[in-house]
Every structure is written in C-alpha cells, then in structure tokens.
Protein backbone atom coordinates (compact mmCIF):
# COMPACT_ATOMS: atom_id res chain seq x y z
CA UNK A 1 126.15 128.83 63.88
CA UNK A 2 122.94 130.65 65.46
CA UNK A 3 121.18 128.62 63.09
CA UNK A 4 122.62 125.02 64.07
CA UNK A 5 122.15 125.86 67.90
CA UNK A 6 118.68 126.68 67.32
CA UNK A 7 117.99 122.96 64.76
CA UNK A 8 119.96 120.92 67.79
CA UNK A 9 118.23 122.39 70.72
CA UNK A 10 114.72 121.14 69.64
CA UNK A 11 116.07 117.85 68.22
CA UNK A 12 117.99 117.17 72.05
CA UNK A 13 114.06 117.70 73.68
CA UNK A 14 112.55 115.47 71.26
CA UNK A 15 115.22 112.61 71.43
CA UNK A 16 115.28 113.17 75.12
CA UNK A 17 111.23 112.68 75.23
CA UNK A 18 111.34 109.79 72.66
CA UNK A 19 113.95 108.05 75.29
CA UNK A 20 111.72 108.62 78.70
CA UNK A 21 108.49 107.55 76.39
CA UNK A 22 110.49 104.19 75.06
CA UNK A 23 111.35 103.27 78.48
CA UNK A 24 107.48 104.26 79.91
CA UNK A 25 106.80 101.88 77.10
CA UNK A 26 109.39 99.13 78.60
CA UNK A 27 107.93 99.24 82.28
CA UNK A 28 104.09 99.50 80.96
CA UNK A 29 104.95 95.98 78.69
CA UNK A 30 106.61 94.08 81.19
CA UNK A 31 104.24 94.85 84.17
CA UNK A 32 101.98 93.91 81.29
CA UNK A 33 103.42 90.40 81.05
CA UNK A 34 103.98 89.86 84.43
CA UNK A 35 100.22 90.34 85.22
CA UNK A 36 99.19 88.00 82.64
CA UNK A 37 101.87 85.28 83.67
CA UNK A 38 100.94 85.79 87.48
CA UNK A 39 97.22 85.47 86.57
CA UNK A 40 97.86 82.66 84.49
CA UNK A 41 99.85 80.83 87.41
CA UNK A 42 97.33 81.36 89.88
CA UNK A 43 94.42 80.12 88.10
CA UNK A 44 96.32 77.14 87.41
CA UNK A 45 97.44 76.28 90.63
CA UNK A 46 93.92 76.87 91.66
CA UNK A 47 92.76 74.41 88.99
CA UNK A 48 95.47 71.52 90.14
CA UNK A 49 94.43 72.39 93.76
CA UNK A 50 90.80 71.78 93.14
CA UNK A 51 91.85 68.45 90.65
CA UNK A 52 93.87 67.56 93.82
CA UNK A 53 91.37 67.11 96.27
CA UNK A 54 89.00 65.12 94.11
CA UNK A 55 91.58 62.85 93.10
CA UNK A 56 92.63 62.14 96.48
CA UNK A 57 88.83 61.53 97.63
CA UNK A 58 88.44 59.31 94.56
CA UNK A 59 91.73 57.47 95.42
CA UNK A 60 90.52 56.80 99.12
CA UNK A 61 87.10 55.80 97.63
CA UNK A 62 88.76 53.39 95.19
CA UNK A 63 91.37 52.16 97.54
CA UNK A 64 88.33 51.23 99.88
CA UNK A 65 86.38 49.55 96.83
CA UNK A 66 89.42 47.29 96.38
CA UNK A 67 89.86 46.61 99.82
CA UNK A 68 86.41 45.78 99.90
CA UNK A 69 86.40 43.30 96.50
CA UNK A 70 89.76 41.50 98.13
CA UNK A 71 88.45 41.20 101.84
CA UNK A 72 91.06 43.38 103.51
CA UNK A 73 90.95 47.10 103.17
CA UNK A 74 94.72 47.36 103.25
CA UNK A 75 95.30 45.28 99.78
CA UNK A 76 93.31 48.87 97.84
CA UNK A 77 95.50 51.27 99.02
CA UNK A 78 98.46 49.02 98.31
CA UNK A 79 97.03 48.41 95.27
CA UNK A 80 96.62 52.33 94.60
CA UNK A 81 99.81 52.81 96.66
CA UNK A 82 101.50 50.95 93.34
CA UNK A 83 100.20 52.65 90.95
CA UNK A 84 101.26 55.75 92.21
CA UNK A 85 104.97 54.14 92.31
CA UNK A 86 104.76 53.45 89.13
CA UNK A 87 103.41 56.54 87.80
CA UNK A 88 106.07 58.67 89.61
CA UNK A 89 108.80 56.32 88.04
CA UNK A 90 107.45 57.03 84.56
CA UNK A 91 106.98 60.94 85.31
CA UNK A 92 110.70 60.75 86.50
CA UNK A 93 111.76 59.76 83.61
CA UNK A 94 110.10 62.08 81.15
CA UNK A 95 110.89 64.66 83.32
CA UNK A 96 113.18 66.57 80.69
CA UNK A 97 110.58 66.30 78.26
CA UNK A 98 107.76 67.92 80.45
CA UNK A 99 110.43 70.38 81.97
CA UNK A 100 111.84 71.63 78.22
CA UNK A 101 107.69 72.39 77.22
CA UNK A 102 107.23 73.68 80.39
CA UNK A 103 110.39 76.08 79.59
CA UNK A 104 109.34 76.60 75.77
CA UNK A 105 106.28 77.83 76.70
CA UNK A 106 106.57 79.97 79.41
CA UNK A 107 109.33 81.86 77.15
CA UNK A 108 106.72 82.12 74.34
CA UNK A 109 104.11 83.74 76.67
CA UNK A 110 107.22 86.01 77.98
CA UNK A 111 108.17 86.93 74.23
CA UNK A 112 104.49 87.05 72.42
C-alpha cells in the first residue's frame, strides 16, 4: 500500500503541473492570435483610410474635369454621384459572397 501512495503522490504533482502548463499554453496562444489579428486589422484599416482620402480627392478632381468637359460643374459629380449608385447596388448584392470570404478567412487566421 506504502508503495502505491508513494507511485500516486508524484504522478498527482506531475498531472497537476502538466494541467497549469497546458492552460499557460492556452492563454500564451490565444493572446498570440489576438495580437496578430488586432495588428492585422489596424494596418488594414490604416491602408483603406489612406486609399480613402485619395480616392475622394481623385473623385472631386474628376467630378470637376467632367464638369469642366460638359460646361456645368454640377453634371461631374452627378456623373460620379452615379457611379457610385451603381457600384453600391452591385456591392449589395454580392454582399454574401464578400461577407462568407470575409468569414472563411478570418476563421483560418483564428485556427492556423
């Protein structure tokens, strides 16, 4: 029996120690991924906020070229006013497609 005690004792420790290491493990992995998916988020928002601002100077400067072309400035940005209409419609209708990548991916980043 003295024998058994002394065989368990040890092997409760070690178990014990392999549990608190396996969930040190856990935490250290998932602040791990959240870094890198916070990182990755910011950068791109960054990136569409810089894309953002040069698109809308380039629209303006467009919009003003057209205006300019039909003799009143107004016709460029409805001109560029419509496209944008017609953009939106087609990006509201693929919506579920760019939503379920959108999904797929951020779950493979999660998971790899």
């Amino acid at each position: 029996m003295e024998i058994a005690a002394n065989i368990i004792g040890p092997l409760l420790e070690k178990a014990a120690a392999y549990g608190k290491t396996n969930i040190e493990l856990s935490r250290l992995k998932s602040m791990d991924k959240l870094a890198d998916i916070s990182s990755t988020m910011f950068s791109r928002l960054l990136q569409v906020f810089m894309v953002s601002f040069f698109i809308f100077g380039l629209n303006i400067a467009i919009a003003l070229w057209l205006g300019e072309i039909l003799g009143k400035n107004y016709y460029g940005f409805f001109i560029i006013a419509s496209f944008y209409a017609i953009a939106g419609i087609i990006l509201f209708m693929v919506h579920p497609l760019i939503k379920a990548r959108l999904n797929n991916s951020l779950i493979q980043q999660i998971l790899n």
